[in-house]
Protein backbone atom coordinates (compact mmCIF):
# COMPACT_ATOMS: atom_id res chain seq x y z
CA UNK A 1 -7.50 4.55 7.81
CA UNK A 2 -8.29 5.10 3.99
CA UNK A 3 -7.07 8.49 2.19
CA UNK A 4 -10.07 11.28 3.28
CA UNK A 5 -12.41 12.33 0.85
CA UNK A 6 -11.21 16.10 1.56
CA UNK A 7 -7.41 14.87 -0.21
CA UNK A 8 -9.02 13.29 -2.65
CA UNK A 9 -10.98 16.04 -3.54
CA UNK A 10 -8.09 18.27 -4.05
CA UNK A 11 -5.45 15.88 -5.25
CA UNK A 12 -4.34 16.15 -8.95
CA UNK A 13 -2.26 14.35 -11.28
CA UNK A 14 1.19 16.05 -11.32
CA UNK A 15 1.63 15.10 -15.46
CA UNK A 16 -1.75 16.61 -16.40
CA UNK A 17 -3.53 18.37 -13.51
CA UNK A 18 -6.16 16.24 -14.18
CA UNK A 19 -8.24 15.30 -10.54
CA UNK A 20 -7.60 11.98 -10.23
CA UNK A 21 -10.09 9.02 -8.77
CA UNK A 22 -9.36 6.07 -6.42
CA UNK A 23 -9.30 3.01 -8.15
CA UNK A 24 -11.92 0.04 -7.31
CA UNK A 25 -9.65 -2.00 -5.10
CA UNK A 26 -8.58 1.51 -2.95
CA UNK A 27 -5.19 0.76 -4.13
CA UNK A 28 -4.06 3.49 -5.95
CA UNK A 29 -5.23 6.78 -7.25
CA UNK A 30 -5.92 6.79 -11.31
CA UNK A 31 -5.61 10.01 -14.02
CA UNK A 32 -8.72 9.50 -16.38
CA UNK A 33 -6.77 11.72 -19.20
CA UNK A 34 -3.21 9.85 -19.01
CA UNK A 35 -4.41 6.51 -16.83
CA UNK A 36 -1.62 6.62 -14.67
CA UNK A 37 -1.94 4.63 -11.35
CA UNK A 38 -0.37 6.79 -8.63
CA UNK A 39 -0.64 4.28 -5.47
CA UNK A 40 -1.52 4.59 -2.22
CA UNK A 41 1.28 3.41 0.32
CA UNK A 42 0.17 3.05 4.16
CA UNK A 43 -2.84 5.38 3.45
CA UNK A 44 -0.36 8.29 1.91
CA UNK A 45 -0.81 8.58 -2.01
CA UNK A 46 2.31 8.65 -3.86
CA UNK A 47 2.35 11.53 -6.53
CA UNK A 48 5.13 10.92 -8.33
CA UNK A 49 5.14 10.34 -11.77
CA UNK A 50 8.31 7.83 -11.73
CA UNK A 51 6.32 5.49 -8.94
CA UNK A 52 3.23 5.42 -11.53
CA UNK A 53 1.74 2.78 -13.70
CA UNK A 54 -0.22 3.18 -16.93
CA UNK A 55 -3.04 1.16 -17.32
CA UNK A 56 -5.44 0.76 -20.11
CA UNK A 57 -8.63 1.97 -19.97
């Protein structure tokens, strides 16, 4: 089971507060403003800002 739309339309980045976006491969969860990678770990998203990546844009 993937993470519902109804999370994902009320999860935030924790840095910014920034709504964030599920990346292509439904891997992770991405912050447009900071592009941190929060991922997704047996369909739970991880908000953490220690267990992110930064990715380029």
């Amino acid at each position: 089971m993937a993470v519902s739309q109804e999370l994902l339309d009320i999860l935030a980045c924790p840095l910014d507060k920034t709504p964030v976006k599920l990346t292509p491969d439904q891997q992770g969860l991405k912050c447009p403003k900071c592009h941190r990678v929060y991922p997704i770990r047996g369909d739970i998203p991880v908000m953490l800002v220690d267990e992110a990546r930064i990715e380029a844009e």
